[in-house]
Protein backbone atom coordinates (compact mmCIF):
# COMPACT_ATOMS: atom_id res chain seq x y z
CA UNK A 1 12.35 -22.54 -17.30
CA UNK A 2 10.03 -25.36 -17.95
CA UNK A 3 5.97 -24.28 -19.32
CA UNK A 4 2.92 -24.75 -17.66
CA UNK A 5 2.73 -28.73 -17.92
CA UNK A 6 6.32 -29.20 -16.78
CA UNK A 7 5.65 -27.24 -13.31
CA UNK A 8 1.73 -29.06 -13.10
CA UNK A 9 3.00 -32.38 -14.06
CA UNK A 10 6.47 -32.66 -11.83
CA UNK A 11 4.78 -31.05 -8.86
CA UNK A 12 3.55 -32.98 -6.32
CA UNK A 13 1.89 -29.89 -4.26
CA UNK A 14 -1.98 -30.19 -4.75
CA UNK A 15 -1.30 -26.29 -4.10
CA UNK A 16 0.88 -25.02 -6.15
CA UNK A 17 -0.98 -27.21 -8.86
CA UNK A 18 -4.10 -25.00 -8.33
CA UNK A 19 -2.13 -21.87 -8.69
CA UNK A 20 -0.46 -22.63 -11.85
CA UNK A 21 -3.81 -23.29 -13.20
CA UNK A 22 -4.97 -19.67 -12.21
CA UNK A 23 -1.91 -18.12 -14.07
CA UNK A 24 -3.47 -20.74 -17.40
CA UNK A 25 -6.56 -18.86 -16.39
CA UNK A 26 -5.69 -15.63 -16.51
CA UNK A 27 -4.13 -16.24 -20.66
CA UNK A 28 -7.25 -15.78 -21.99
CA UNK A 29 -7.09 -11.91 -21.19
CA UNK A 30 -3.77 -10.85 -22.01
CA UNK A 31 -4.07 -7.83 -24.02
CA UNK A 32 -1.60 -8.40 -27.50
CA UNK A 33 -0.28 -4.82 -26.30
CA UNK A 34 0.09 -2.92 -23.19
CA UNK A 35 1.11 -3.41 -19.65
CA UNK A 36 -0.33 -5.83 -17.05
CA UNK A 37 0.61 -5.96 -13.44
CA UNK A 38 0.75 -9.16 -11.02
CA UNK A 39 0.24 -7.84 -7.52
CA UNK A 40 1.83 -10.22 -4.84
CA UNK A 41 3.76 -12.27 -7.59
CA UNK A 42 5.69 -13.85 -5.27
CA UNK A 43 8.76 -15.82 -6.70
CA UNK A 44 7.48 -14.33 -10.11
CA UNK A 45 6.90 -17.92 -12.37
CA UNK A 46 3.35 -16.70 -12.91
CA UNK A 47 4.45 -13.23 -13.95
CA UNK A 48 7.22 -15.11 -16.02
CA UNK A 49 4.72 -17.12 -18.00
CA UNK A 50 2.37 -14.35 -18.93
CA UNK A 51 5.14 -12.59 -20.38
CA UNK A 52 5.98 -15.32 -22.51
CA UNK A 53 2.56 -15.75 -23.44
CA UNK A 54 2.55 -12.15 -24.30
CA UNK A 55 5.28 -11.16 -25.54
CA UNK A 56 4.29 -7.79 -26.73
CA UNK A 57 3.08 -7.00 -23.69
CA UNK A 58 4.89 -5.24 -20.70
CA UNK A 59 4.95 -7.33 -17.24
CA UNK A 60 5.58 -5.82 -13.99
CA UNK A 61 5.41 -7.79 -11.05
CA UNK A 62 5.26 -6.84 -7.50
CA UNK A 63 5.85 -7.96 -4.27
CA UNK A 64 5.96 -6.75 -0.87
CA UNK A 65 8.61 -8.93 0.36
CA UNK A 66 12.37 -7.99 -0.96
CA UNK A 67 13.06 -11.55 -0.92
CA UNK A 68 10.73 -12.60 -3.28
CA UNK A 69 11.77 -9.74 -5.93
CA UNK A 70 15.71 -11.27 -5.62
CA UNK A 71 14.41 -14.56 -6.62
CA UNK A 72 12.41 -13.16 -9.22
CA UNK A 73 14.67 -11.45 -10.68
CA UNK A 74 17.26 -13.88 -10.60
CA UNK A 75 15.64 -17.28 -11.41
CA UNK A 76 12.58 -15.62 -13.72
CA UNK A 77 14.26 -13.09 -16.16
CA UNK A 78 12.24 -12.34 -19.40
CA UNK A 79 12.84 -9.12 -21.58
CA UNK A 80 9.53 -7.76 -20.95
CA UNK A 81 8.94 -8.44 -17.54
CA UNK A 82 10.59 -6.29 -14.56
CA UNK A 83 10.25 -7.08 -11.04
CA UNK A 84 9.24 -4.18 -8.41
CA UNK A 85 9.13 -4.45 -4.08
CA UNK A 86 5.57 -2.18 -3.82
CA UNK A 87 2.64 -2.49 -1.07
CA UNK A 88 -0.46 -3.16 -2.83
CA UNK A 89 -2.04 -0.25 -1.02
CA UNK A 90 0.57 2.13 -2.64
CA UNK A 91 1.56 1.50 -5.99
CA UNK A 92 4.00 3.18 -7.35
CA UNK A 93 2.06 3.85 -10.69
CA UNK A 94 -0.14 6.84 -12.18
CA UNK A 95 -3.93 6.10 -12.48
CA UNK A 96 -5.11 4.42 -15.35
CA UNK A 97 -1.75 2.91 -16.20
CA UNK A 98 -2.69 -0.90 -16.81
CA UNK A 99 -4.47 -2.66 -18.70
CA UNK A 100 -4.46 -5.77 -17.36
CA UNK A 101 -3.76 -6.71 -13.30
CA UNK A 102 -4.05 -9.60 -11.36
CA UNK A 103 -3.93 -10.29 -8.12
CA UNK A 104 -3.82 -14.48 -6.96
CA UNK A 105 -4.64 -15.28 -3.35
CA UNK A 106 -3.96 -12.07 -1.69
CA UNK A 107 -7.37 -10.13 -0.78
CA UNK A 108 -7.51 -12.87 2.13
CA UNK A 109 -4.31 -12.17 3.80
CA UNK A 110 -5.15 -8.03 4.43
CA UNK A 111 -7.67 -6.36 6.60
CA UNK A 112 -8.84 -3.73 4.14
CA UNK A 113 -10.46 -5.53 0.92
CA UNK A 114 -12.28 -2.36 0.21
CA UNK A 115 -8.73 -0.35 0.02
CA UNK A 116 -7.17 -3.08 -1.53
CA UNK A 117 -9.74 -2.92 -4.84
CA UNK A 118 -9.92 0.86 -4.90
CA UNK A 119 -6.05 0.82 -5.58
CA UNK A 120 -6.84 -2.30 -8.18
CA UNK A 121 -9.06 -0.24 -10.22
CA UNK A 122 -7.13 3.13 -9.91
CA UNK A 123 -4.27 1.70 -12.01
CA UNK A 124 -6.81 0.22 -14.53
CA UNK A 125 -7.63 2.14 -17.55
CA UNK A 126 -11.23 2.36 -18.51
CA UNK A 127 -10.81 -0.84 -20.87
CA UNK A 128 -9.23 -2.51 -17.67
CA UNK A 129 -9.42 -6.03 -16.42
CA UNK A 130 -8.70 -7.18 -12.82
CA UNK A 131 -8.76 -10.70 -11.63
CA UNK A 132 -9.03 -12.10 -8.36
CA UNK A 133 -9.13 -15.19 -6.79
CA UNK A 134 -9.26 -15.95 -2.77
CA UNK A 135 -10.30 -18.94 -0.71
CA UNK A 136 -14.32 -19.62 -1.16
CA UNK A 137 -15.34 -19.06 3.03
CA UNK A 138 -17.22 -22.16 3.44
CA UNK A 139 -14.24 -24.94 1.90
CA UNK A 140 -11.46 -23.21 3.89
CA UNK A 141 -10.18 -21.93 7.52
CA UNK A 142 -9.26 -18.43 9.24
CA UNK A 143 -5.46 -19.86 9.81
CA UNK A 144 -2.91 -17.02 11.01
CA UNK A 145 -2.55 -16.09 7.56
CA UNK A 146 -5.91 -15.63 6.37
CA UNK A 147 -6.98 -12.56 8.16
CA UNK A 148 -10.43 -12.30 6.45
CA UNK A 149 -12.53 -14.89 4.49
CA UNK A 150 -15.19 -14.07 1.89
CA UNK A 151 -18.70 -15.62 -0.12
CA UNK A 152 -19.11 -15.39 -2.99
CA UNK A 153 -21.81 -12.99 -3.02
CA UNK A 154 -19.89 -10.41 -0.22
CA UNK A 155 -16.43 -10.58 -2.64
CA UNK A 156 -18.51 -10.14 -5.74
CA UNK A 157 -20.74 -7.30 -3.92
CA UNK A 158 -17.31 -5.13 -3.02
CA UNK A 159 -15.91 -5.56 -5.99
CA UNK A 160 -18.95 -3.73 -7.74
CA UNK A 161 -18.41 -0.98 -5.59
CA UNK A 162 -15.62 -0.43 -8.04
CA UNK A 163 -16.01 -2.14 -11.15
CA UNK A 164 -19.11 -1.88 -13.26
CA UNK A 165 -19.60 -6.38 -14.42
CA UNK A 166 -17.89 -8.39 -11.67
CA UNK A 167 -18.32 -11.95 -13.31
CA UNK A 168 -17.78 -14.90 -10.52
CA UNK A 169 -16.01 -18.03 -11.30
CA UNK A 170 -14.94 -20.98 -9.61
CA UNK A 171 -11.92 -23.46 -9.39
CA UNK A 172 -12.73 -26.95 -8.47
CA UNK A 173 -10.99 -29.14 -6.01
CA UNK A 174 -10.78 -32.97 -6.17
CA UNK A 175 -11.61 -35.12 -3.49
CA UNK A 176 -7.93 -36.43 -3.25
CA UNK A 177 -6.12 -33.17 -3.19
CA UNK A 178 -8.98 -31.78 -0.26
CA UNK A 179 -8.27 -34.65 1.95
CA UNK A 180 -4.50 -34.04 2.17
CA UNK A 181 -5.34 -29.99 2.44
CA UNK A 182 -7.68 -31.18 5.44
CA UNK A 183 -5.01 -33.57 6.75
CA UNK A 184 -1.90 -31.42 6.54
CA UNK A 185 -4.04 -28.65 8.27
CA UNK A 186 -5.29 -31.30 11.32
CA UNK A 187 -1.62 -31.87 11.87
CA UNK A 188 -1.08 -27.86 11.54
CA UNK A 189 -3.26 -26.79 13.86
CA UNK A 190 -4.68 -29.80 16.50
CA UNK A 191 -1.66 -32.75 16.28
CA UNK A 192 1.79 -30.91 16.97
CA UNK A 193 0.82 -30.14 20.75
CA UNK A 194 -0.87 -33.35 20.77
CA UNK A 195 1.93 -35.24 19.77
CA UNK A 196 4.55 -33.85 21.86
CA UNK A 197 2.48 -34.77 25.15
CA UNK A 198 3.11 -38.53 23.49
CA UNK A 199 5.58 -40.98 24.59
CA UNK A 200 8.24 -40.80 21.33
CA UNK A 201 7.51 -44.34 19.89
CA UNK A 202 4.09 -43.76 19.94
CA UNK A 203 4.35 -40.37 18.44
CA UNK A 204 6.95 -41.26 15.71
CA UNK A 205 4.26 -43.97 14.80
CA UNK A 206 1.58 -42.26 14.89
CA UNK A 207 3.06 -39.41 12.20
CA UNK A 208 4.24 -42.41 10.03
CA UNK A 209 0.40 -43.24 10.19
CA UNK A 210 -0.24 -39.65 9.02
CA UNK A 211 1.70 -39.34 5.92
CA UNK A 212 -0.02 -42.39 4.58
CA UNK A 213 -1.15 -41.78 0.64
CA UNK A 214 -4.35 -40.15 -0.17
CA UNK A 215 -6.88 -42.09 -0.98
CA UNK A 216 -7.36 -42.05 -5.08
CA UNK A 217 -10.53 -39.54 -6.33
CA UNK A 218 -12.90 -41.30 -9.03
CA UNK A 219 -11.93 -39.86 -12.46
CA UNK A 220 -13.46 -36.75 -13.36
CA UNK A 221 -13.49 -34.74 -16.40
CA UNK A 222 -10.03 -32.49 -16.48
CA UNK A 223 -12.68 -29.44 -17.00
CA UNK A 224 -13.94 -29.74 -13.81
CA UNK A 225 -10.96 -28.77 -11.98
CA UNK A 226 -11.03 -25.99 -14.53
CA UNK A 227 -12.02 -22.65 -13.12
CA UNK A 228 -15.75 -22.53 -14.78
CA UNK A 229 -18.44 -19.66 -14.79
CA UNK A 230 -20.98 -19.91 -12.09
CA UNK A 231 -24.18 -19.49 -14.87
CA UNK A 232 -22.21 -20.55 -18.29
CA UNK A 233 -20.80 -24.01 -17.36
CA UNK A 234 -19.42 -26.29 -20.95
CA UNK A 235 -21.86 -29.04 -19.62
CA UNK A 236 -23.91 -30.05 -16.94
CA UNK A 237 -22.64 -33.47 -17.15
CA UNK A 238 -19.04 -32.10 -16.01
CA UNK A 239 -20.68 -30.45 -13.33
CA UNK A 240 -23.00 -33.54 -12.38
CA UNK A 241 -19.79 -35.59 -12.52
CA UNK A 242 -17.62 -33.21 -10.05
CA UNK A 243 -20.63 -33.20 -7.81
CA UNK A 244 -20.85 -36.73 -7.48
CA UNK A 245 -17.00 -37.54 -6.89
CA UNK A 246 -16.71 -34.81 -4.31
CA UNK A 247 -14.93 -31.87 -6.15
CA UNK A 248 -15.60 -28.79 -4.23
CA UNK A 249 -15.84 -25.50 -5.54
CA UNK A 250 -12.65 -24.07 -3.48
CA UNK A 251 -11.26 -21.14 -4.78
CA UNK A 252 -13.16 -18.11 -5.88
CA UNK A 253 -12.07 -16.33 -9.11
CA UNK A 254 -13.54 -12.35 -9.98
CA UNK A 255 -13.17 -11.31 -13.26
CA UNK A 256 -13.67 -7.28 -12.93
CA UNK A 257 -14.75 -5.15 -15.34
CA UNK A 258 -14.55 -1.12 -16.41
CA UNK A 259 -12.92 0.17 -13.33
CA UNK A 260 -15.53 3.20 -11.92
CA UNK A 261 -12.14 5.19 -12.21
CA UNK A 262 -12.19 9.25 -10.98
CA UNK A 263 -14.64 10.84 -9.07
CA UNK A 264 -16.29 7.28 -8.40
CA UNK A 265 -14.10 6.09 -6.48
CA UNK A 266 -13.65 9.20 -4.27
């Protein structure tokens, strides 16, 4: 399998772009030793490349769907990574058990946040990190998938319910990539019942009309699509610069601290 550049820069999907960058992210606090867990790994790249990163770590990944495990399993193999089908609300793991987990883009898509980072931070021993990211409320929609949305401030808030420093960080989005995410979602949601009321010449036009290109973002420095701390930024100027071209700050990212393990959390 390719690295991190290969599957950024021969990817055409503004979205799986921003998740790649998470999993680049999320380097920076690999322990040298011990075992980290990726909850809702999906296919299992991201799992894949943190064990390479970390190779004397131990990787589990898990997934609730069976589906993705097989293709985990069989396209990501890595000597010390395994693949497990587990419900983030029942992991199949003693407390205190991890030292590092991670959890990319899932806290939106269940009903129970609260349950969801109580398990988080029982598998965390006491030197534990957990990070998070999820859709930042105001930049994004409640689609069918996205059952809740947070703030900043009410994410970071029940998080400290369980961990003792919640630090929040953000991941930027360029002008370019949010007006084909606001496209794609118009013809999601508004144009395919629209459309089929249409006459077909008219329609087939109108959706060649659609899937014109983007319209090119002014450059901006590569650190502001960085995820970046909300106090500690490397410069104003690369904040001045994203604010000016349009950049957004999309995607919030938690970085969770000594798990309130025990009695805390009961």
């Amino acid at each position: 399998m390719g690295d991190y550049a290969d599957l950024i820069q021969h990817n055409e999907d503004w979205l799986a772009r921003e998740h790649v960058m998470r999993y680049r992210f999320a380097e920076q606090y690999l322990p040298r030793a011990g075992r980290v867990l990726d909850i809702a790994c999906g296919p299992g790249y991201g799992t894949y490349h943190l064990a390479r990163a970390a190779p004397q770590a131990e990787l589990v990944g898990a997934d609730i769907l069976v589906e993705n495990i097989a293709i985990a399993q069989r396209f990501y193999p890595v000597a010390n990574a395994s693949f497990v089908v587990s419900d983030a609300f029942r992991l199949p793991f003693p407390d205190a058990c991890f030292r590092l987990a991670l959890s990319f883009e899932t806290i939106e898509h269940v009903r129970d946040g609260v349950g969801f980072l109580a398990e988080m931070a029982r598998v965390l021993d006491r030197e534990g990190v957990f990070l998070c990211s999820t859709p930042n409320a105001p930049y994004d929609f409640l689609s069918a998938q996205h059952v809740r949305l947070y703030t900043p401030q009410e994410l970071s808030e029940i998080a400290g319910q369980f961990f003792g420093d919640v630090q929040v960080f953000y991941q930027y989005q360029s002008r370019a990539d949010r007006f084909v995410e606001l496209r794609d979602r118009w013809r999601g949601f508004a144009l395919t019942s629209l459309l089929r009321a249409i006459p077909g010449p008219i329609r087939r036009a109108g959706k060649r009309l659609l899937k014109g290109a983007a319209p090119a973002a002014e450059p901006v420095p590569s650190e502001a699509f960085v995820i970046e701390g909300r106090h500690n930024y490397p410069a104003d100027a690369v904040v001045h610069e994203a604010q000016r071209s349009g950049a957004v700050q999309r995607v919030i990212v938690l970085v969770c601290r000594r798990p309130l393990c025990g009695t805390l959390l009961k």
